[in-house]
Protein backbone atom coordinates (compact mmCIF):
# COMPACT_ATOMS: atom_id res chain seq x y z
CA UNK A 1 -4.03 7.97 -37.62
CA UNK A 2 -3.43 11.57 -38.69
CA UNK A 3 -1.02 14.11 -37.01
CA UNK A 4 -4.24 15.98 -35.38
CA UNK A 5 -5.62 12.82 -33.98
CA UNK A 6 -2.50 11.49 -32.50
CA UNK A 7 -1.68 14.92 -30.82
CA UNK A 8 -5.28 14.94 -29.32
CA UNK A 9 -4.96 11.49 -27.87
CA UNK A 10 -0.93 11.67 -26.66
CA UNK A 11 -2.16 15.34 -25.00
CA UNK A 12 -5.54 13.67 -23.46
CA UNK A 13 -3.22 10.57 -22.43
CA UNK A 14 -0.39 13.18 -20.62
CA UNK A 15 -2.80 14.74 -18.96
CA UNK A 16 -4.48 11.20 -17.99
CA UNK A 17 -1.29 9.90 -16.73
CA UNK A 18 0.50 12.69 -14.81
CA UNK A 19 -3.05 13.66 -13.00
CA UNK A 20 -3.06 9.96 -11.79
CA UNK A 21 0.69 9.70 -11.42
CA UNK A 22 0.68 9.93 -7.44
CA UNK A 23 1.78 7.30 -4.69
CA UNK A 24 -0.93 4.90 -4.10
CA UNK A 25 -1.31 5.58 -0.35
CA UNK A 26 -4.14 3.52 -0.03
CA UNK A 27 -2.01 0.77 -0.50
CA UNK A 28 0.08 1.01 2.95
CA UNK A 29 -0.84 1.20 6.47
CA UNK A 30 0.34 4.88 7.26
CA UNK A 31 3.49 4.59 4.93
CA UNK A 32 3.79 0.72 5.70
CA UNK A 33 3.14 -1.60 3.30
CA UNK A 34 4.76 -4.75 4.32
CA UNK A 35 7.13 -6.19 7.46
CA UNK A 36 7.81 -9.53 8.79
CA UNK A 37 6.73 -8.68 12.41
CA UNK A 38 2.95 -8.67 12.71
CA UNK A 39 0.33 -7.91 15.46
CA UNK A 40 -2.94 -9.15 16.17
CA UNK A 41 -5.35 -8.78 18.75
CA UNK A 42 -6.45 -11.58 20.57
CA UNK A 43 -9.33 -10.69 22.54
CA UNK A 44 -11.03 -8.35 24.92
CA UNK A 45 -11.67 -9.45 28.45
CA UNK A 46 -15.40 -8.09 28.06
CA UNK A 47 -17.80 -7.45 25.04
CA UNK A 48 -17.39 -3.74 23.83
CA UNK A 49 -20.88 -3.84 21.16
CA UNK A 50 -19.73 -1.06 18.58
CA UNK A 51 -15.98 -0.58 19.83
CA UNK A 52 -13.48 -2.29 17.55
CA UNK A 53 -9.75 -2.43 18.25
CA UNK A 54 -7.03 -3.55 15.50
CA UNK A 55 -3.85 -3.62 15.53
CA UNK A 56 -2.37 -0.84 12.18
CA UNK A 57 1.87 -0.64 10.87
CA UNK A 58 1.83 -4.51 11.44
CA UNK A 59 2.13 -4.29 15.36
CA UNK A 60 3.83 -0.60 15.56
CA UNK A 61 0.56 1.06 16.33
CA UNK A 62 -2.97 0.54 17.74
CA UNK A 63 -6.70 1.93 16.45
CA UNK A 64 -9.79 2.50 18.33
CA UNK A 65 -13.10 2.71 16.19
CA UNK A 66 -15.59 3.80 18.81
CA UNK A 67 -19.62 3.53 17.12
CA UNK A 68 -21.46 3.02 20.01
CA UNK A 69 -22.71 5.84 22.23
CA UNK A 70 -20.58 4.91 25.07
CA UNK A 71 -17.09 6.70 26.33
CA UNK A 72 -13.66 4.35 26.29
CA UNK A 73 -10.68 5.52 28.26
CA UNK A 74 -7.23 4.18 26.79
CA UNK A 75 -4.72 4.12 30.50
CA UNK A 76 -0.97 4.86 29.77
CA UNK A 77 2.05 3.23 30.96
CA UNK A 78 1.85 4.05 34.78
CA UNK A 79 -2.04 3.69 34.39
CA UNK A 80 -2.99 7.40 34.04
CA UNK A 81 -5.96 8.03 31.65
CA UNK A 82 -4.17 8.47 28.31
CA UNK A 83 -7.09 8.77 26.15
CA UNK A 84 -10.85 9.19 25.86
CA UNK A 85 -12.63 8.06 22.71
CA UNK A 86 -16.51 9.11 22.64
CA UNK A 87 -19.89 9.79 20.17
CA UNK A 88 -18.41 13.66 20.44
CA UNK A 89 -14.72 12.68 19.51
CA UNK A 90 -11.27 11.60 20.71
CA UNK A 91 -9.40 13.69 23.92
CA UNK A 92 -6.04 13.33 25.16
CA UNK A 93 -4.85 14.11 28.44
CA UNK A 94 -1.88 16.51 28.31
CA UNK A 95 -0.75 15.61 31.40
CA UNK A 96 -0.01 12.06 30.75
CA UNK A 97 3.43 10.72 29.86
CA UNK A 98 2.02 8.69 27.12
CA UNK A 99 0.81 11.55 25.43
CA UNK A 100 4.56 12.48 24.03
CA UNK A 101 6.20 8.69 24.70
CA UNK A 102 3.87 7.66 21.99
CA UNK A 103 5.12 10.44 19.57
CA UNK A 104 8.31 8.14 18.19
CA UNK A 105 8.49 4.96 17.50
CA UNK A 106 11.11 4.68 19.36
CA UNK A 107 9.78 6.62 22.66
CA UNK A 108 13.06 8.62 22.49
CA UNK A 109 11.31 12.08 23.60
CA UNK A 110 12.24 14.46 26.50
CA UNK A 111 9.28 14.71 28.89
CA UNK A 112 7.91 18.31 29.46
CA UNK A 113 7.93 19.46 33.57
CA UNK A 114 4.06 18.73 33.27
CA UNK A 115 3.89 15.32 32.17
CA UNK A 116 3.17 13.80 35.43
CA UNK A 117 1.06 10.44 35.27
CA UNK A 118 -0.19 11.44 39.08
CA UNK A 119 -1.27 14.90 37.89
CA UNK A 120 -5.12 15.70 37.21
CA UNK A 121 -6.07 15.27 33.56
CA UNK A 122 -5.79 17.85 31.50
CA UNK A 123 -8.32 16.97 28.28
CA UNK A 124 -7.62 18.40 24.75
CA UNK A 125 -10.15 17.50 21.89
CA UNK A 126 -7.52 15.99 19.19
CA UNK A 127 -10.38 14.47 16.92
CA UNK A 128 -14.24 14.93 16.32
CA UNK A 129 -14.26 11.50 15.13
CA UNK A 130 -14.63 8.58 17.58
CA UNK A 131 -11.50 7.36 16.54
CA UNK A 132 -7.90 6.96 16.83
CA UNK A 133 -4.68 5.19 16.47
CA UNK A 134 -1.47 5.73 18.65
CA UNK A 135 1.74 4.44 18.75
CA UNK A 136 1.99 2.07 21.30
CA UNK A 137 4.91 0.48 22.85
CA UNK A 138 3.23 -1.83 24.56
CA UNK A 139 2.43 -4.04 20.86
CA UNK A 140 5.83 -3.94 18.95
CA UNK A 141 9.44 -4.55 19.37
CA UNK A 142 11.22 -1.28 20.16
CA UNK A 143 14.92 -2.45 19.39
CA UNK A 144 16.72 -1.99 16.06
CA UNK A 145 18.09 -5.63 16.91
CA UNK A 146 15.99 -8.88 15.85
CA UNK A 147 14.51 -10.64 18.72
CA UNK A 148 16.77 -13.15 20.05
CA UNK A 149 14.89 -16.07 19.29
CA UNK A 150 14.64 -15.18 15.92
CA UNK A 151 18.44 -13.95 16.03
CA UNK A 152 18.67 -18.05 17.25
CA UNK A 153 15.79 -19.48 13.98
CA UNK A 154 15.90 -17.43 11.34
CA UNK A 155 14.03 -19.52 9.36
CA UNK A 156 11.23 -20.39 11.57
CA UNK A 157 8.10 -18.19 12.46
CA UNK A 158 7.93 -17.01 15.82
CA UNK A 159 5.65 -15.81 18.58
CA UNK A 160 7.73 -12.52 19.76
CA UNK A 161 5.42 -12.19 23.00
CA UNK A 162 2.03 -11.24 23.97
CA UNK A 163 0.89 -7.79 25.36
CA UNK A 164 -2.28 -6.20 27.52
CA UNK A 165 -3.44 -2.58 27.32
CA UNK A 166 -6.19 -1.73 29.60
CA UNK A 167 -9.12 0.15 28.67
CA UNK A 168 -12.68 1.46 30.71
CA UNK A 169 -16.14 1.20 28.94
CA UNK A 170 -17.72 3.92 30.81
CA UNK A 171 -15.67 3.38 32.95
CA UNK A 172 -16.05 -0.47 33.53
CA UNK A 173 -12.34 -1.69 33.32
CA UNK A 174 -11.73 -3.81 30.28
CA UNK A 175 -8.51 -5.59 29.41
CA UNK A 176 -7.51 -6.08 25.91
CA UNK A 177 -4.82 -9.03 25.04
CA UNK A 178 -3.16 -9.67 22.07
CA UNK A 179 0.21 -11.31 19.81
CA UNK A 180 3.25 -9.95 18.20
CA UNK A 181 4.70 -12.42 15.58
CA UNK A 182 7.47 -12.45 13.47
CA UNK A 183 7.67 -14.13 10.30
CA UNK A 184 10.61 -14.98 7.79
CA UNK A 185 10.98 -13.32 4.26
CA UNK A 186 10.23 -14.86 1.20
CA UNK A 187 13.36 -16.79 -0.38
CA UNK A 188 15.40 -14.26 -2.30
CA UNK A 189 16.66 -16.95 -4.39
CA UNK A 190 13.28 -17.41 -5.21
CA UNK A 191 11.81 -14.03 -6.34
CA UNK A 192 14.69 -12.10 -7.17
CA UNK A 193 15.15 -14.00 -10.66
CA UNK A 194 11.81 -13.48 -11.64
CA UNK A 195 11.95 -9.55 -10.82
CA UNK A 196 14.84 -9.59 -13.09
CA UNK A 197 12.39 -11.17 -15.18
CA UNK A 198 9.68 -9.09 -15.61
CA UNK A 199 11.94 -6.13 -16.27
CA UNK A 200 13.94 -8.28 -19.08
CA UNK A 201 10.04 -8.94 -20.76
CA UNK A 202 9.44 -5.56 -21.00
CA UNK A 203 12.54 -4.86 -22.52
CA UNK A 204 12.53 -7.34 -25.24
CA UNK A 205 9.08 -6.58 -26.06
CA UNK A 206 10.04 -3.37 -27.28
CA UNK A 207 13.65 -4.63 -29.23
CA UNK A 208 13.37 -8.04 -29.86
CA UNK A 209 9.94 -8.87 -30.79
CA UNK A 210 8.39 -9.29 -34.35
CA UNK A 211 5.29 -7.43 -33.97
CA UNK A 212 3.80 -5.27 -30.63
CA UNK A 213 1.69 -7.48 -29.64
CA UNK A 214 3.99 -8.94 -26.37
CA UNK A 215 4.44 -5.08 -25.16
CA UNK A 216 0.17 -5.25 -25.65
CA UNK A 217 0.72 -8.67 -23.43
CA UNK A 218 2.72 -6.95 -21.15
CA UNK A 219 0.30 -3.62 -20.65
CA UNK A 220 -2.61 -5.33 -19.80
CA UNK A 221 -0.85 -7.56 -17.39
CA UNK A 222 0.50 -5.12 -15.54
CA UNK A 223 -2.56 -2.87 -15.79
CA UNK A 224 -4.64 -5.86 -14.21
CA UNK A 225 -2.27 -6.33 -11.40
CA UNK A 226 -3.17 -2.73 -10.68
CA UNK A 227 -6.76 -2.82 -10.44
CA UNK A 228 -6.33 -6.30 -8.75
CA UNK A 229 -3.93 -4.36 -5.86
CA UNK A 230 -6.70 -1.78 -5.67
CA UNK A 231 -9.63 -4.51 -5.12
CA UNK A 232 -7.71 -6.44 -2.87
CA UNK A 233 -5.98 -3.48 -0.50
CA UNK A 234 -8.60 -3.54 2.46
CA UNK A 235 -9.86 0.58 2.84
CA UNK A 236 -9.73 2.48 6.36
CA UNK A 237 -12.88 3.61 8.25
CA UNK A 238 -15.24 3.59 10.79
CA UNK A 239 -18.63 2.89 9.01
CA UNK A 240 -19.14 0.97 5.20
CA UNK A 241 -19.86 4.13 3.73
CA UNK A 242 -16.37 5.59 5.12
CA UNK A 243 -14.63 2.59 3.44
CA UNK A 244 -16.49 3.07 -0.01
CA UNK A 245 -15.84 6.49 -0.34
CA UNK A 246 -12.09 5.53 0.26
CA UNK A 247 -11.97 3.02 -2.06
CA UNK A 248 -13.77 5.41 -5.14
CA UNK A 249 -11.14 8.14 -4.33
CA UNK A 250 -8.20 5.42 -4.66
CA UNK A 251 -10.00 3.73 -7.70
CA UNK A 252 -9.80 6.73 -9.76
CA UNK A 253 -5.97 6.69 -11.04
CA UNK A 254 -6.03 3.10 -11.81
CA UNK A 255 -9.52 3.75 -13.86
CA UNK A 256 -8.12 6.31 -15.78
CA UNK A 257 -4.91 4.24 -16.43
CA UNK A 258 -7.10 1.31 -17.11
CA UNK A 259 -8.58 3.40 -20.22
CA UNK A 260 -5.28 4.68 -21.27
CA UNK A 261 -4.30 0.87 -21.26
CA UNK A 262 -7.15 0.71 -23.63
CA UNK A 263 -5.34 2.62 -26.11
CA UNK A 264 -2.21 1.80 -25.76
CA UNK A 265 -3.41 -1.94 -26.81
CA UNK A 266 -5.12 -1.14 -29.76
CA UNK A 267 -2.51 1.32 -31.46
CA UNK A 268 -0.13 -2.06 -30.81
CA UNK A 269 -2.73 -4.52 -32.39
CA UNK A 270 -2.68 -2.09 -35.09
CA UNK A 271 0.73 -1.99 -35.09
CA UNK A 272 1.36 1.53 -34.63
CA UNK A 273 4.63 1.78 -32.43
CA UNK A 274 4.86 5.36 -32.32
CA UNK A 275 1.73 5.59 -30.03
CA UNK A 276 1.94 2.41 -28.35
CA UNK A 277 5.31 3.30 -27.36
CA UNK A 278 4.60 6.41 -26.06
CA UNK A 279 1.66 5.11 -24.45
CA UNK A 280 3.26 2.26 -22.83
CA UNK A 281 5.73 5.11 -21.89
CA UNK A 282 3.48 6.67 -19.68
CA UNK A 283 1.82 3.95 -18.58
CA UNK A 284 4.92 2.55 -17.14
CA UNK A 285 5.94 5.68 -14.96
CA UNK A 286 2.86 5.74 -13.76
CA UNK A 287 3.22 2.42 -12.60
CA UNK A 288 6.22 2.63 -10.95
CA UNK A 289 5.01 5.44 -8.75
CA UNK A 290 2.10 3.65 -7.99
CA UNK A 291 4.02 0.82 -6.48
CA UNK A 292 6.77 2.56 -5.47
CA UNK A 293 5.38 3.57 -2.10
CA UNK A 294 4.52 -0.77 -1.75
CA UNK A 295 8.77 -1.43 -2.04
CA UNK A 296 8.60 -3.41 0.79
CA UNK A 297 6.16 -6.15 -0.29
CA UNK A 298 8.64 -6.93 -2.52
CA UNK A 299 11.10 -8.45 0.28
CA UNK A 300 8.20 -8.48 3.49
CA UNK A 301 7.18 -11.53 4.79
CA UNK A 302 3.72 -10.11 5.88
CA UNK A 303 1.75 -7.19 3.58
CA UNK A 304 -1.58 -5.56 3.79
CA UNK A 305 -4.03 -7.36 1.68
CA UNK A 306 -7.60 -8.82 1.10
CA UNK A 307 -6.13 -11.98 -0.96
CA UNK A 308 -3.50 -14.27 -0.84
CA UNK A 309 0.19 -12.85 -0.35
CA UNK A 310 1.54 -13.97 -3.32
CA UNK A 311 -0.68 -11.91 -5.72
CA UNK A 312 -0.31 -8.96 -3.98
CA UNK A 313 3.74 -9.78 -4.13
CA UNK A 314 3.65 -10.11 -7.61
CA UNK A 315 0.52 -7.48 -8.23
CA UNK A 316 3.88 -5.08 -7.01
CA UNK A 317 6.26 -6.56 -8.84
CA UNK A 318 4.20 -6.24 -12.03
CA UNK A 319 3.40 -2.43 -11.18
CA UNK A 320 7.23 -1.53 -9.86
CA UNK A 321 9.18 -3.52 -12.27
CA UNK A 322 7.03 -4.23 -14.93
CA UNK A 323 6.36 -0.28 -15.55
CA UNK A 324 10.27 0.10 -15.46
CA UNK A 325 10.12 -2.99 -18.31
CA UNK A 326 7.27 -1.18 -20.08
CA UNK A 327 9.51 2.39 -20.45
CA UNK A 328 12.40 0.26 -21.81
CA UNK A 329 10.49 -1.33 -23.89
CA UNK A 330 8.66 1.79 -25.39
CA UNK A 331 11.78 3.11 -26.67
CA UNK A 332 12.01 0.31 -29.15
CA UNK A 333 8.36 0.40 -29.98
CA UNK A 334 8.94 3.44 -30.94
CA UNK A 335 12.07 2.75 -33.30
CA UNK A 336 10.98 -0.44 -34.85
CA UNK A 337 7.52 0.11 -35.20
CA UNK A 338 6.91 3.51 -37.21
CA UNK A 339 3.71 3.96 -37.88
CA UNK A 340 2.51 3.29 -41.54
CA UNK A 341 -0.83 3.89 -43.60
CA UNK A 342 -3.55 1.03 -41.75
CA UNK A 343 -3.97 -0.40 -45.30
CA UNK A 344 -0.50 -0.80 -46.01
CA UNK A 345 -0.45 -4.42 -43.52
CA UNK A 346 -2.72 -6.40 -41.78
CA UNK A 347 -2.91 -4.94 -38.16
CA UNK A 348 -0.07 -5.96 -35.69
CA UNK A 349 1.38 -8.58 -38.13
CA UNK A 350 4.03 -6.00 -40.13
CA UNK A 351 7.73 -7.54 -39.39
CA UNK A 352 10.27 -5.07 -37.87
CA UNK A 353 12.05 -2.57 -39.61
CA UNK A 354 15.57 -3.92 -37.73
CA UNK A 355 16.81 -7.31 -37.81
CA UNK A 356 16.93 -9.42 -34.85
């Protein structure tokens, strides 16, 4: 490859890489991406056709899709209308308690003089989209401390409690029930070695290996794991064409690293380590700062995902610590591997330059 034709691709590559090179926040649940507590809801005490409720942040918070034509009123904690969720948007009632309770996490707010839950409603529009989702501290556990029974089993899953939050369908009162569970974290001893693992392949695919082609192993693996995280990591929205235009704006990065992976490959088959490394370079800090913002599926019990747990544990592993391998690893593609006229060897078999 001439000096004009390498410059073109590293510069088109760059420019690939560092436009894509932004947390993945489709993968997490408002920031979230994994916990061992984990909320459900169980039922509603009457059919709401076109009203969906879910619990989002793994019990922390709930979400109200409204698509029918009818009105739903959310109560608060003393049973003052909280919310209204309608075909012309979402209002909240300044008046109620709930309204700044459900601010924090934690509820830890100061009241102002006019949240009164006896006092008239007092409706500001908040949304022109029928939906919503609120903290609510009615569907997680609100102390720092672990539940006592799972202070008492550790190692056993548990049923935290069950909770109720009433809501009106045009003003018909409807009661919606649901679970908090908690479940325990994978086995350290278990995952941890094979973390260290991943980063150690990356590394001596770059310095120990006789030709590139592991570090070509090792791009396309971890490549895969990212468009397999995008495919499986369920989008948000109210109607199918809401979730599809979600999932095209999140599928864009890992495309364009996906074709940058395509390069990266063949300069190793062809056993140029000057662009492979580089390429792998890239590749691998873009990889890391896709998954970086998924940490916590690393050591969460539950994570958000259309596919089994396990893949999307190690999908992250293979983004977080297999992009650090991959940047190790480049550095020694690029000193072991120079690159050399394509006629000189047969492609990806030339020995390295340093022994070992």
């Amino acid at each position: 490859m001439t000096a004009r034709r390498l410059s073109a691709v590293l510069l088109a590559a760059v420019v690939v890489v560092l436009t894509s090179a932004t947390p993945a926040a489709a993968h997490t649940d408002r920031g979230v991406a994994g916990s061992d507590y984990d909320g459900r809801v169980l039922g509603t005490s009457v059919s709401m056709p076109g009203v969906t409720v879910r619990v989002t942040e793994f019990g922390d918070s709930l979400e109200l899709l409204n698509g029918s034509a009818s009105t739903v009123t959310v109560y608060g904690y003393s049973d003052e209308e909280y919310l209204r969720i309608g075909p012309d948007g979402v209002w909240r009632n300044a008046n109620s308690p709930a309204t700044y309770i459900n601010i924090r996490r934690d509820g830890a707010v100061s009241l102002p003089a006019r949240a009164d839950a006896r006092a008239t409603p007092a409706w500001e529009q908040v949304s022109t989209q029928p939906e919503y989702s609120w903290h609510d501290h009615r569907t997680h556990w609100m102390s720092p401390n672990p539940p006592p029974q799972v202070t008492a089993a550790p190692e056993a899953e548990h049923t935290i409690f069950t909770w109720e939050v009433p809501l009106a369908l045009d003003g018909a009162p409807v009661l919606v029930t649901g679970e908090l569970t908690w479940s325990p974290p994978p086995r350290g001893a278990v995952w941890w070695p094979l973390y260290a693992l991943i980063v150690l392949a990356g590394a001596l695919a770059g310095f120990r290996a006789r030709t590139l082609r592991p570090l070509a192993a090792l791009l396309t693996l971890s490549t895969t794991a990212a468009v397999w995280h995008l495919v499986a990591t369920p989008q948000s929205g109210l109607t199918a064409l809401d979730r599809g235009l979600a999932l095209g704006q999140a599928s864009l990065p890992t495309l364009l690293i996906a074709a940058v992976t395509v390069l990266a490959v063949r300069a190793a088959w062809r056993g140029n380590g000057l662009l492979a490394g580089i390429l792998a370079a890239l590749i691998g800090f873009t990889h890391l700062v896709q998954g970086l913002p998924d940490m916590d599926v690393l050591w969460s019990a539950n994570v958000i995902t259309g596919g089994p747990t396990v893949l999307a544990r190690l999908s992250v592993a293979l983004l977080i610590l297999g992009g650090l391998g991959l940047m190790a690893g480049a550095a020694g593609a690029v000193r072991r591997f120079p690159p050399q006229p394509e006629d000189a060897v047969a492609p990806g078999d030339r020995p390295s330059t340093v022994a070992g």
